[in-house]
C-alpha atoms as a PDB file:
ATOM      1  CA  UNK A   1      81.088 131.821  84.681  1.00  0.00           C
ATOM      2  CA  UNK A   2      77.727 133.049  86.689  1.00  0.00           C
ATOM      3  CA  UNK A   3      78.545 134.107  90.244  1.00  0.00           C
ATOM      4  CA  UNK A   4      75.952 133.072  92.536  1.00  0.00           C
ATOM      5  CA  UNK A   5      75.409 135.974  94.286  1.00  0.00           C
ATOM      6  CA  UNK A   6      73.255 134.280  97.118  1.00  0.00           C
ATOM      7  CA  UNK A   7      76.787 132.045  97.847  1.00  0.00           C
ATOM      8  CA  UNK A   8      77.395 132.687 101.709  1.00  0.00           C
ATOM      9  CA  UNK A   9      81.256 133.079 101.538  1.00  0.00           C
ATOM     10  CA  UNK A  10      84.027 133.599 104.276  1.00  0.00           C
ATOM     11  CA  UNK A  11      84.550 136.859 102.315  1.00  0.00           C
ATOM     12  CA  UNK A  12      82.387 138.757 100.550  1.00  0.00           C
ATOM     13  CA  UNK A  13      82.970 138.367  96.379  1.00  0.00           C
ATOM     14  CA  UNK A  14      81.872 141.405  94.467  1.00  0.00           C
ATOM     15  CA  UNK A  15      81.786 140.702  90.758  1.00  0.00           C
ATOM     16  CA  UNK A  16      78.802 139.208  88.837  1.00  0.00           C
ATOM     17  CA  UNK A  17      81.223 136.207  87.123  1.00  0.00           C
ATOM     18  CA  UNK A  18      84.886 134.392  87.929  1.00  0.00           C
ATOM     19  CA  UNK A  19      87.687 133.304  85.918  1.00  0.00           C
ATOM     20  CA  UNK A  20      87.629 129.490  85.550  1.00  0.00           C
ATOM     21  CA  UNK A  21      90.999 128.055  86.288  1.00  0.00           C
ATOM     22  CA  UNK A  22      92.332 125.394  84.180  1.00  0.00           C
ATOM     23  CA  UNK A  23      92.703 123.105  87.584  1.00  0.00           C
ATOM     24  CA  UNK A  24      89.077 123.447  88.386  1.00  0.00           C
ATOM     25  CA  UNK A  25      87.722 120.841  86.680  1.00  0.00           C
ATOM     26  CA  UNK A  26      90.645 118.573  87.542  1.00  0.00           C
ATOM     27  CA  UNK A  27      90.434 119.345  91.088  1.00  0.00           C
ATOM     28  CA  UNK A  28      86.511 118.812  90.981  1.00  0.00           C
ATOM     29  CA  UNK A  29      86.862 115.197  89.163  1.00  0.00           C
ATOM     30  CA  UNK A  30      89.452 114.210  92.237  1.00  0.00           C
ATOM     31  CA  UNK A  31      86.871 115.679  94.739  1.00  0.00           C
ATOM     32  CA  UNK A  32      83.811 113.650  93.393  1.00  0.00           C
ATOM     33  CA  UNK A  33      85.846 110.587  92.393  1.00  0.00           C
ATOM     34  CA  UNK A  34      86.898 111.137  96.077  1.00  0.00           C
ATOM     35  CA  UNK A  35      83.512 111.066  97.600  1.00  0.00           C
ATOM     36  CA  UNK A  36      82.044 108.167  95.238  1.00  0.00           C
ATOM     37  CA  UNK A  37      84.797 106.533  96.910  1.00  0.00           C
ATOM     38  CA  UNK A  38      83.556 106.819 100.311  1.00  0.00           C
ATOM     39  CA  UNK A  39      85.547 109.855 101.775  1.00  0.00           C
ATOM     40  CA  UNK A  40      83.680 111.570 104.489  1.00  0.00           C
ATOM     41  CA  UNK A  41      85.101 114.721 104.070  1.00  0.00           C
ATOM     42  CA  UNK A  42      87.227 116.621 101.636  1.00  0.00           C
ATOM     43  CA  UNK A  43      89.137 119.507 102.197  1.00  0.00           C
ATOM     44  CA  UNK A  44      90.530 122.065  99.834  1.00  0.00           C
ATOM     45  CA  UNK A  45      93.194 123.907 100.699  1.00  0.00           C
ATOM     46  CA  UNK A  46      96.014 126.428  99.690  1.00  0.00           C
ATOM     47  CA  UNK A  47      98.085 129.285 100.644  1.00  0.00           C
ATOM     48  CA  UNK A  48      95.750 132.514 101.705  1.00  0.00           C
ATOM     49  CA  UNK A  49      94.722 134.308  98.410  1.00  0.00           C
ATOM     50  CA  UNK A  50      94.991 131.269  96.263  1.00  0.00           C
ATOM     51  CA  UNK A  51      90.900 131.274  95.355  1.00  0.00           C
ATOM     52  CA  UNK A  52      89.916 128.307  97.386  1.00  0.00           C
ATOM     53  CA  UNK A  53      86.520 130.624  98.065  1.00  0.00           C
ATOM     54  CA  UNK A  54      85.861 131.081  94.047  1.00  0.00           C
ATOM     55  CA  UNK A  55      86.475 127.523  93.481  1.00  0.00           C
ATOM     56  CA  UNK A  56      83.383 126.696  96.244  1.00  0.00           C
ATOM     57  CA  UNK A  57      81.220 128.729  93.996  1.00  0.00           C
ATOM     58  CA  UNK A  58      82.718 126.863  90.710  1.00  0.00           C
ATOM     59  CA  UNK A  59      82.180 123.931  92.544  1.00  0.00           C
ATOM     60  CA  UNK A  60      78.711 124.641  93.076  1.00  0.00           C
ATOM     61  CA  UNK A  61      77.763 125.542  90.204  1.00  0.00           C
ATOM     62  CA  UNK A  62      79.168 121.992  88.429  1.00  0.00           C
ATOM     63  CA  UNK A  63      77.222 120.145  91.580  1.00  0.00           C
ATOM     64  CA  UNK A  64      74.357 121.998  91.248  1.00  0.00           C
ATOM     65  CA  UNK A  65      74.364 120.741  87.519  1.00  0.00           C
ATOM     66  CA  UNK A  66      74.853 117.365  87.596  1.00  0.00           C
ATOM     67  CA  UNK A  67      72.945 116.617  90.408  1.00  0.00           C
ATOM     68  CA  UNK A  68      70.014 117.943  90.802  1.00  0.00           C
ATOM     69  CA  UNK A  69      67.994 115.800  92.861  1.00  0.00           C
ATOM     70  CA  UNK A  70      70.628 116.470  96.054  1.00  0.00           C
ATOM     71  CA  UNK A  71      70.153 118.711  98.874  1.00  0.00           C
ATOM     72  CA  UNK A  72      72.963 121.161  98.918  1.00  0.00           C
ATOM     73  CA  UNK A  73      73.662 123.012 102.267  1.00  0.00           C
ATOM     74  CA  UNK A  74      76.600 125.541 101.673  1.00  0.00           C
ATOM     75  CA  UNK A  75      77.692 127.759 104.782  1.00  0.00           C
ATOM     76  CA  UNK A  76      80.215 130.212 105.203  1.00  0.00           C
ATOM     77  CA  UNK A  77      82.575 130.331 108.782  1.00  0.00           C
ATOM     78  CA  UNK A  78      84.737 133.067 110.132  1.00  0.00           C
ATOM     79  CA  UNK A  79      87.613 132.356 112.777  1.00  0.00           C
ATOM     80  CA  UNK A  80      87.494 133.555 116.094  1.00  0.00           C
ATOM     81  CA  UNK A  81      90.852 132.294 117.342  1.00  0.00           C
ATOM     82  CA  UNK A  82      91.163 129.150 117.707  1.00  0.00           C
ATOM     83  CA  UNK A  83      87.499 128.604 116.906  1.00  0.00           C
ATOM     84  CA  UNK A  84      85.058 129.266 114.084  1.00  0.00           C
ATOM     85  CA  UNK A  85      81.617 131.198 113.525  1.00  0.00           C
ATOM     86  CA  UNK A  86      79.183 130.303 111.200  1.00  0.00           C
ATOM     87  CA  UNK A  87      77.485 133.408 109.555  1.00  0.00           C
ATOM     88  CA  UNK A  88      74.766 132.283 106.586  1.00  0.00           C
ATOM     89  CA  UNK A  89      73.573 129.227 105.630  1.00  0.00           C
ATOM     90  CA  UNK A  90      71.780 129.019 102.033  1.00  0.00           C
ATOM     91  CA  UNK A  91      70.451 126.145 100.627  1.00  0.00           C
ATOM     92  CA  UNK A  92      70.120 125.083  97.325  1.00  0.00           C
ATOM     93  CA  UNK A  93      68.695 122.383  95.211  1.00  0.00           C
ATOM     94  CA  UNK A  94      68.228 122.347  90.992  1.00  0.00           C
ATOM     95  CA  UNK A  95      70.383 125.360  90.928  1.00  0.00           C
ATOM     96  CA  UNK A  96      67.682 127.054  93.384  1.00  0.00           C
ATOM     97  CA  UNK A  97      68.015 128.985  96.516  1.00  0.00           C
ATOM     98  CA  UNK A  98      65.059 126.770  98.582  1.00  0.00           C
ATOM     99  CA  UNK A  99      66.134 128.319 101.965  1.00  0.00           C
ATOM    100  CA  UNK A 100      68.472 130.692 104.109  1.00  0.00           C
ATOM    101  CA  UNK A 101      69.398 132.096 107.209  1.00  0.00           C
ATOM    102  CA  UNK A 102      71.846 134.906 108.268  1.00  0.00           C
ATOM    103  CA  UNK A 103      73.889 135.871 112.139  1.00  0.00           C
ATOM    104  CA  UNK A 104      70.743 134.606 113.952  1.00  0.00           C
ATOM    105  CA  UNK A 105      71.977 131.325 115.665  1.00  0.00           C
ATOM    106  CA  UNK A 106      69.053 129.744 116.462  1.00  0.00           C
ATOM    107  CA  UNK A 107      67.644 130.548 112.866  1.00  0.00           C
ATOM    108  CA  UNK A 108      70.350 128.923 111.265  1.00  0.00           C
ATOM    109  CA  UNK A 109      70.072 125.998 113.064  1.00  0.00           C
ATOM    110  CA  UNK A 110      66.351 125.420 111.933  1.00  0.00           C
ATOM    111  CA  UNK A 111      67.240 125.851 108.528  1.00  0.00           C
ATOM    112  CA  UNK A 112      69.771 122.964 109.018  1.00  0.00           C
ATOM    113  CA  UNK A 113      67.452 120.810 110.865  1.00  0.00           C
ATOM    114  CA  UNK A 114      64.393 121.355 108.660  1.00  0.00           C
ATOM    115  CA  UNK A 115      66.201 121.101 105.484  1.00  0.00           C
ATOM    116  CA  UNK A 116      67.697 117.412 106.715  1.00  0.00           C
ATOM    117  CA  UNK A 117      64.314 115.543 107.562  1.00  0.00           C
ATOM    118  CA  UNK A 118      63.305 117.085 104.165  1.00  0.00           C
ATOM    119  CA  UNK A 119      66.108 116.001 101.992  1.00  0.00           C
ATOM    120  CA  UNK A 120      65.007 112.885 101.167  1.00  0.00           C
ATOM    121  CA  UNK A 121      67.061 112.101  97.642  1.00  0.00           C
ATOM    122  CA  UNK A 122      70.431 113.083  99.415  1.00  0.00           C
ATOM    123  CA  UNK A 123      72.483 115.582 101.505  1.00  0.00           C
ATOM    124  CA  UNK A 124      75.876 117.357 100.798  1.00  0.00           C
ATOM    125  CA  UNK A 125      77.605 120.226 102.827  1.00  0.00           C
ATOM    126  CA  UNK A 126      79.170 123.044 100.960  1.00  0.00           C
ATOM    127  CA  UNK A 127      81.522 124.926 103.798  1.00  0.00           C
ATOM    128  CA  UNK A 128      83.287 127.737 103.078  1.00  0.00           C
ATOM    129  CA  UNK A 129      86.110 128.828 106.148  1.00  0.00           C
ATOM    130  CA  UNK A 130      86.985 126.162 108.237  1.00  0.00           C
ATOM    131  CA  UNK A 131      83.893 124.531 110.889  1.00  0.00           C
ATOM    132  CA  UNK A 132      84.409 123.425 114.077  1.00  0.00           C
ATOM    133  CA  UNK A 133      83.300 120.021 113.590  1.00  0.00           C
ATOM    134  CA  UNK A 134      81.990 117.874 110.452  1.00  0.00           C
ATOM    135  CA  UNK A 135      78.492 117.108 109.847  1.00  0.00           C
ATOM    136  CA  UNK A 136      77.569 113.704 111.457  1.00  0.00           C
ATOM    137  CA  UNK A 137      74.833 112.847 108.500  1.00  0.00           C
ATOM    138  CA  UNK A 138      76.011 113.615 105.318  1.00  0.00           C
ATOM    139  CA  UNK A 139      79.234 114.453 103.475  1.00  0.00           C
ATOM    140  CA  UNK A 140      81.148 117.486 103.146  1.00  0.00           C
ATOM    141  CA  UNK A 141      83.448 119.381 101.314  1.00  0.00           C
ATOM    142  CA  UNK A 142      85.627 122.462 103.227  1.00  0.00           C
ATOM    143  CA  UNK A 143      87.263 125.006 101.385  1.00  0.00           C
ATOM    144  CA  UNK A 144      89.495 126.775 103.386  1.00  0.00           C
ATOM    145  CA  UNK A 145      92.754 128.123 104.196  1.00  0.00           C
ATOM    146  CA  UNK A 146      94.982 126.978 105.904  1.00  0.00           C
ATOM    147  CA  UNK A 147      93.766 126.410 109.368  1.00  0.00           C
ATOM    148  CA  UNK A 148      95.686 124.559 112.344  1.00  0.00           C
ATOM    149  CA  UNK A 149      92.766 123.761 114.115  1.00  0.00           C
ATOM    150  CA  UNK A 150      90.383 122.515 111.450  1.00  0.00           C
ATOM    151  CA  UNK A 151      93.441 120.284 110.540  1.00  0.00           C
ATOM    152  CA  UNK A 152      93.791 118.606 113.547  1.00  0.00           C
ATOM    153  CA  UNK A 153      89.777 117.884 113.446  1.00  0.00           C
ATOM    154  CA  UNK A 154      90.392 115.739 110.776  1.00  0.00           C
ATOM    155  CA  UNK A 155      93.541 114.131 111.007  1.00  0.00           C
ATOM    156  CA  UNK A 156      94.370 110.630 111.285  1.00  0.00           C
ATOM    157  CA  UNK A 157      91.412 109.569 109.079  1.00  0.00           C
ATOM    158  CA  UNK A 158      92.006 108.199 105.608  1.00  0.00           C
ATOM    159  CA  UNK A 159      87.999 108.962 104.161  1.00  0.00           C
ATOM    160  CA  UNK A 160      89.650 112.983 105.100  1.00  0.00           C
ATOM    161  CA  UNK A 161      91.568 114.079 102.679  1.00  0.00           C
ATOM    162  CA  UNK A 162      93.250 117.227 101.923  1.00  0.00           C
ATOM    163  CA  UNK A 163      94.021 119.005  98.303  1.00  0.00           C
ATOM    164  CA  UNK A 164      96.268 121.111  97.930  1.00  0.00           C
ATOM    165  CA  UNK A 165      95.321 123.872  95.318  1.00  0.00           C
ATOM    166  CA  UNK A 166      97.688 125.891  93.119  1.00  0.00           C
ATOM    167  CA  UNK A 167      99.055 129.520  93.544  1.00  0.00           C
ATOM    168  CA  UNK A 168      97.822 131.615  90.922  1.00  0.00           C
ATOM    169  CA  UNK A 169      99.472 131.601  87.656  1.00  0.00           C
ATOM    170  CA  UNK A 170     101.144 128.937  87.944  1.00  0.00           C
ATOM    171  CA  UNK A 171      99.823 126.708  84.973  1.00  0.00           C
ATOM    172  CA  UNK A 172     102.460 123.959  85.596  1.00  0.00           C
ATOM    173  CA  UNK A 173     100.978 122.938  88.891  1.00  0.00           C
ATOM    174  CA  UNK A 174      97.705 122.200  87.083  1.00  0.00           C
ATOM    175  CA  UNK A 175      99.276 120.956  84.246  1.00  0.00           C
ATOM    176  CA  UNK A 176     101.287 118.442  86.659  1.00  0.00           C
ATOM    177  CA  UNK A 177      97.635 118.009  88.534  1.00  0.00           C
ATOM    178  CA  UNK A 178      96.210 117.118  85.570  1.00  0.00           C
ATOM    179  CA  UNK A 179      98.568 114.608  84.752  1.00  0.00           C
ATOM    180  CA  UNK A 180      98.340 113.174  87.383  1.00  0.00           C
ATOM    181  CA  UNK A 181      94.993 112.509  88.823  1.00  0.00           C
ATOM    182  CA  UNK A 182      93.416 112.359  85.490  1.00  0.00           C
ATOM    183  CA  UNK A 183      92.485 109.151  86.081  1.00  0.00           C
ATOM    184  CA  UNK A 184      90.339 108.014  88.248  1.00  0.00           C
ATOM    185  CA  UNK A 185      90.192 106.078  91.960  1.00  0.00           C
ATOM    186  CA  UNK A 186      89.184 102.774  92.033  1.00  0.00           C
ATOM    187  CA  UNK A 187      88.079 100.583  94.781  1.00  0.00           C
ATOM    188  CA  UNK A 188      88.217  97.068  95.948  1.00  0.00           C
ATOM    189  CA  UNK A 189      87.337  95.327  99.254  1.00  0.00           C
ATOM    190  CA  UNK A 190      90.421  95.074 101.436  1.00  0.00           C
ATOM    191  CA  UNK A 191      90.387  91.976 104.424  1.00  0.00           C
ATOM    192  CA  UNK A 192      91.467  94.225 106.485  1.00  0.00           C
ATOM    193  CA  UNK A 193      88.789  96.755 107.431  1.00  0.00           C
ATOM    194  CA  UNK A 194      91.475  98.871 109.993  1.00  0.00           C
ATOM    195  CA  UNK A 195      95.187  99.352 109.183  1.00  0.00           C
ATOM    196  CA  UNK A 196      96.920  99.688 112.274  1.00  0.00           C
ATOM    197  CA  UNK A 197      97.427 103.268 113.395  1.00  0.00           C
ATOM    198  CA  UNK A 198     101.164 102.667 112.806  1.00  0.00           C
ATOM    199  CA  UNK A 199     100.501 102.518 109.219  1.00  0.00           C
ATOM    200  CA  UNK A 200      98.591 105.806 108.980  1.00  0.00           C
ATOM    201  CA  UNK A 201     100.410 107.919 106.531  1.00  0.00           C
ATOM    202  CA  UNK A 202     101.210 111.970 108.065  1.00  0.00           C
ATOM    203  CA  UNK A 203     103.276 113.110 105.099  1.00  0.00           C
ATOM    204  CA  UNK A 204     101.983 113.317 100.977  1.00  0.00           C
ATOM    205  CA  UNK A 205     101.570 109.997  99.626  1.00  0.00           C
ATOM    206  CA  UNK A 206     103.857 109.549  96.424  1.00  0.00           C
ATOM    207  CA  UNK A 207     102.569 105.631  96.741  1.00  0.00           C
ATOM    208  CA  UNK A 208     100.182 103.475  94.325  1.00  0.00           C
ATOM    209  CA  UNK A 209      98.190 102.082  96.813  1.00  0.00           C
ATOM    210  CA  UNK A 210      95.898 102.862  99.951  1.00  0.00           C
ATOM    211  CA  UNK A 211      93.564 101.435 102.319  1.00  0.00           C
ATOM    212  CA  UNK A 212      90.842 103.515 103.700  1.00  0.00           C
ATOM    213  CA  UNK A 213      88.150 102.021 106.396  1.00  0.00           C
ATOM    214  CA  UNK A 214      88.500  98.688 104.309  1.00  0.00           C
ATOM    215  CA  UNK A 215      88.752  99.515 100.466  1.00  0.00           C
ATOM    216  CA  UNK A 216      92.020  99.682  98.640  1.00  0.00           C
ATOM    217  CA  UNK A 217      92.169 102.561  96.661  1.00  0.00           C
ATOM    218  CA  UNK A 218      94.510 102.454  93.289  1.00  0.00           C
ATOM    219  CA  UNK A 219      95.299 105.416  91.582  1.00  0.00           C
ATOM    220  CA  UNK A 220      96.349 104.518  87.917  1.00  0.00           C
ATOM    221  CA  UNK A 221      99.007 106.691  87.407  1.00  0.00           C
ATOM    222  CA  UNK A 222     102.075 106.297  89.531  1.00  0.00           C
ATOM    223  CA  UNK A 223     101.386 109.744  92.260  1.00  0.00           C
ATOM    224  CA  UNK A 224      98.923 111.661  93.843  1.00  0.00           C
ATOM    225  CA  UNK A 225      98.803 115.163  95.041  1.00  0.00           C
ATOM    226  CA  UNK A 226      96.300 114.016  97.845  1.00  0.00           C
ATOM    227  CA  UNK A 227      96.917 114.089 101.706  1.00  0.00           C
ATOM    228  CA  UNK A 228      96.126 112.655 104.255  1.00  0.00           C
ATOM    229  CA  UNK A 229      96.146 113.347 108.123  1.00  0.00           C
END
């Protein structure tokens, strides 16, 4: 596939196309089924060197695609200890680079700000490297590393969840991901719009069931691979 070479990325990418992974397009059906369902934000995750940067670009591209009428605002971070800089911003809608800014803080800024009064048919955030906070207006997806302090920014929230990605090469994690979250989320309105912080899962759920700022979610088949902090 295309690379799009205006992509602000943690780091730098050099080659015109990418391999497409057999879990991509499993991984981006959980991620939209995800935020149809309400999540907030969605991180995607791995070991370091397991392509969580290339699959922002795939994920892009499919975005881009099939939905064309959104306002895409993709950014790329890079860690200063325990906190994180953001170095470009690009925006995109219809495939098509409609703004950018580079290093200049205050520029990058009015890109953000002008871009969200103007985005009038909807807003998504693209990150890639971990931010130091979410985006209050709009949802986001944050493909990172893994990252201590971005974790514990979004922990304790069931609309954040976390995906685990496969090393490389190993086909029988994406066969296993495929099998299991094939099928998709659904939601129904639970009574209870705030499960006691008690009941707050902080390990991978291997259950059915879930209820997340007052919707059940039900996964069809019998696990997930999602997490939740």
């Amino acid at each position: 596939m295309d690379f799009p070479r205006e992509l602000p990325m943690q780091f730098s990418y050099k080659y015109p196309t990418f391999y497409v992974r057999e879990c991509y397009p499993q991984y981006h059906e959980m991620i939209m089924n995800l935020l149809k369902e309400g999540a907030q934000v969605v991180t995607v995750t791995g070991t370091s060197g397991v392509g969580t940067s290339v699959f922002f670009a795939y994920f892009l591209r499919r975005y881009s695609m099939e939905y064309f009428n959104i306002t895409i605002i993709t950014a790329s971070f890079e860690t200063e200890g325990e906190k994180s800089k953001m170095t470009k911003v690009v925006v995109w809608k219809a495939g098509v680079v409609i703004g950018q800014a580079e290093d200049q803080k205050s520029a990058i800024k009015e890109v953000d700000r002008t871009v969200i009064k103007e985005a009038r048919s909807g807003l998504i955030y693209l990150y890639d490297g971990p931010p130091n906070r979410r985006p209050q207006n709009a949802q986001m997806v944050c493909f990172t590393s893994w990252n201590k302090t971005w974790f514990s920014c979004v922990k304790e929230r069931l609309d954040r969840p976390k995906l685990v990605m496969p090393s490389q090469g190993t086909s029988g994690c994406c066969r296993r991901a495929r099998f299991q979250d094939a099928r998709p989320l659904t939601a129904t309105k639970s009574a209870d719009c705030r499960p006691s912080r008690a009941a707050l899962p902080h390990h991978r759920r291997r259950c059915a069931r879930m209820s997340v700022h007052g919707w059940k979610f039900r996964r069809e088949s019998a696990r997930c691979d999602l997490e939740y902090y």
